[in-house]
Protein backbone atom coordinates (compact mmCIF):
# COMPACT_ATOMS: atom_id res chain seq x y z
CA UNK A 1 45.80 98.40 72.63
CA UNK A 2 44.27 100.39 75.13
CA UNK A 3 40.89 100.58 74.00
CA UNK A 4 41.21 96.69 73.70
CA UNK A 5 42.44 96.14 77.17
CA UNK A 6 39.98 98.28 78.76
CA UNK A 7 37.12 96.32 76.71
CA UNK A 8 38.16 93.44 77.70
CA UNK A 9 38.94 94.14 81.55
CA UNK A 10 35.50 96.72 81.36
CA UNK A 11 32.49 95.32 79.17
CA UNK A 12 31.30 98.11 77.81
CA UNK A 13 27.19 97.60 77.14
CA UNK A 14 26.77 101.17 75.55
CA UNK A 15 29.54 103.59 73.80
CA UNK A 16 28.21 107.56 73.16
CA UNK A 17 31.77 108.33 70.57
CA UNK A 18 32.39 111.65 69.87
CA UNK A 19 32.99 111.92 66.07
CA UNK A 20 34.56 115.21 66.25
CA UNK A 21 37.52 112.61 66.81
CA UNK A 22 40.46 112.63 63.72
CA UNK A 23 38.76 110.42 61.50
CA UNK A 24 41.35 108.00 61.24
CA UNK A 25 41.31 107.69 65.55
CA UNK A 26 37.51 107.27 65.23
CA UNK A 27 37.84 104.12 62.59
CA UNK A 28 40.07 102.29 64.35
CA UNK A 29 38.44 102.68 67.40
CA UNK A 30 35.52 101.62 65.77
CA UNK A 31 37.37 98.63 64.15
CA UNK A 32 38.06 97.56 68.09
CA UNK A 33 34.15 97.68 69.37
CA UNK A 34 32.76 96.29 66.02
CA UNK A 35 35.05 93.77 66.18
CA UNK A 36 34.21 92.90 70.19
CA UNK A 37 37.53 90.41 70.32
CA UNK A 38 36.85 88.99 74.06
CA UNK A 39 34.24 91.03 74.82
CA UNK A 40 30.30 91.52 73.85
CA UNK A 41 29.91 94.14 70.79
CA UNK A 42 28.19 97.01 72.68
CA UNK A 43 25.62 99.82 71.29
CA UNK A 44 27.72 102.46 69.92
CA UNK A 45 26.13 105.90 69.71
CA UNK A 46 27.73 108.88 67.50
CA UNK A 47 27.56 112.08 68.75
CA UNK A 48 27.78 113.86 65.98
CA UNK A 49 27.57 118.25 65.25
CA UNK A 50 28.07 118.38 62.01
CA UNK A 51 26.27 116.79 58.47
CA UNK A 52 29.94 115.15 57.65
CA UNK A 53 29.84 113.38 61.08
CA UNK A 54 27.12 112.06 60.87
CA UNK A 55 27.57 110.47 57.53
CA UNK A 56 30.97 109.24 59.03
CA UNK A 57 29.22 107.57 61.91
CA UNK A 58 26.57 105.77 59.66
CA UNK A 59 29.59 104.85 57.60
CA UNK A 60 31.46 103.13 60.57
CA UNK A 61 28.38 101.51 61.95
CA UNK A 62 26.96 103.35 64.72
CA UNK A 63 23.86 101.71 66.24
CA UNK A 64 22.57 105.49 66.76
CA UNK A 65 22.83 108.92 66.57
CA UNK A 66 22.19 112.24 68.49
CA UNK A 67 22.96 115.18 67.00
CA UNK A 68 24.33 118.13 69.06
CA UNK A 69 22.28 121.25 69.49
CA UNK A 70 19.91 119.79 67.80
CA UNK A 71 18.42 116.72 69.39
CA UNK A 72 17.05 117.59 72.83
CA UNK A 73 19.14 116.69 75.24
CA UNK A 74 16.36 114.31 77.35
CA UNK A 75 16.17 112.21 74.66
CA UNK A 76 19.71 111.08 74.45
CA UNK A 77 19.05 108.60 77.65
CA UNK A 78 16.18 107.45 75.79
CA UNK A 79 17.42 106.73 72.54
CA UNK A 80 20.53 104.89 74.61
CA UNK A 81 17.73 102.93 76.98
CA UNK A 82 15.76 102.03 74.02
CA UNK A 83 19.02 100.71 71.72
CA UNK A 84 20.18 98.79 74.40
CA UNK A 85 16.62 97.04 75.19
CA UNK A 86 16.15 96.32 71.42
CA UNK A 87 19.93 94.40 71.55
CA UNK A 88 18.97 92.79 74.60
CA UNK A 89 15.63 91.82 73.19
CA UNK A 90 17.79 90.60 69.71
CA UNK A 91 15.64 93.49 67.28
CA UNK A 92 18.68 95.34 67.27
CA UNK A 93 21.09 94.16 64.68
CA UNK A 94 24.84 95.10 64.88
CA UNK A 95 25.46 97.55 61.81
CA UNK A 96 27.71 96.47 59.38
CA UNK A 97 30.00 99.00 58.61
CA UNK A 98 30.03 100.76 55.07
CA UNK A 99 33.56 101.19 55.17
CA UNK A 100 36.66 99.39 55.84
CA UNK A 101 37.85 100.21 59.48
C-alpha cells in the first residue's frame, strides 16, 4: 500500500530497483509500477550484481539494466536519459512481464 500511495501522491518517471531485494518483495513491487493504477507506468531499471538477477529483472519486466561492477558507472545516467526519451518519444514499449507478479 505504500508503494501505491507514494506512486500515486509522487509520479515516479524513472525507478533504478535493486534486485538484490527478496524476490517475492521485488515482484510485487513490480506488480504495483507495471500495473501504474492512478499513475503513469514509469521506466524501471534493475540494478542487478549477479547472473540470477538479472534474469529475474528481465523476467519481471524491467525497461533496463545496469549491472554492478560491471557497467561503468557514467553510463547509468545515460542509459536512464536515453530510456526515458525513447518512452517519451513512444519507441519505448512497456515490457510485458514473463512472469506472473
Amino acid at each position: 500500500d505504500d508503494v501505491q500511495k507514494l506512486c500515486e501522491r509522487v509520479p515516479p518517471r524513472l525507478v533504478l530497483f535493486d534486485m538484490a531485494i527478496w524476490e517475492s518483495d521485488a515482484a510485487y513491487v513490480y506488480g504495483i509500477l507495471i500495473g501504474a493504477q492512478g499513475f503513469e507506468r514509469p521506466v524501471i531499471i534493475g540494478l542487478c550484481s549477479l547472473p540470477h538477477q538479472v534474469r529475474r529483472a528481465k523476467r519481471f519486466g524491467a525497461d533496463g539494466i545496469w549491472i554492478r561492477g560491471v557497467d561503468d558507472a557514467a553510463a547509468l545516467p545515460r542509459l536512464a536519459g536515453d530510456l526515458i526519451e525513447r518512452r517519451r518519444d513512444g519507441t519505448l514499449k512497456p515490457r510485458v512481464p514473463s512472469t506472473p507478479l
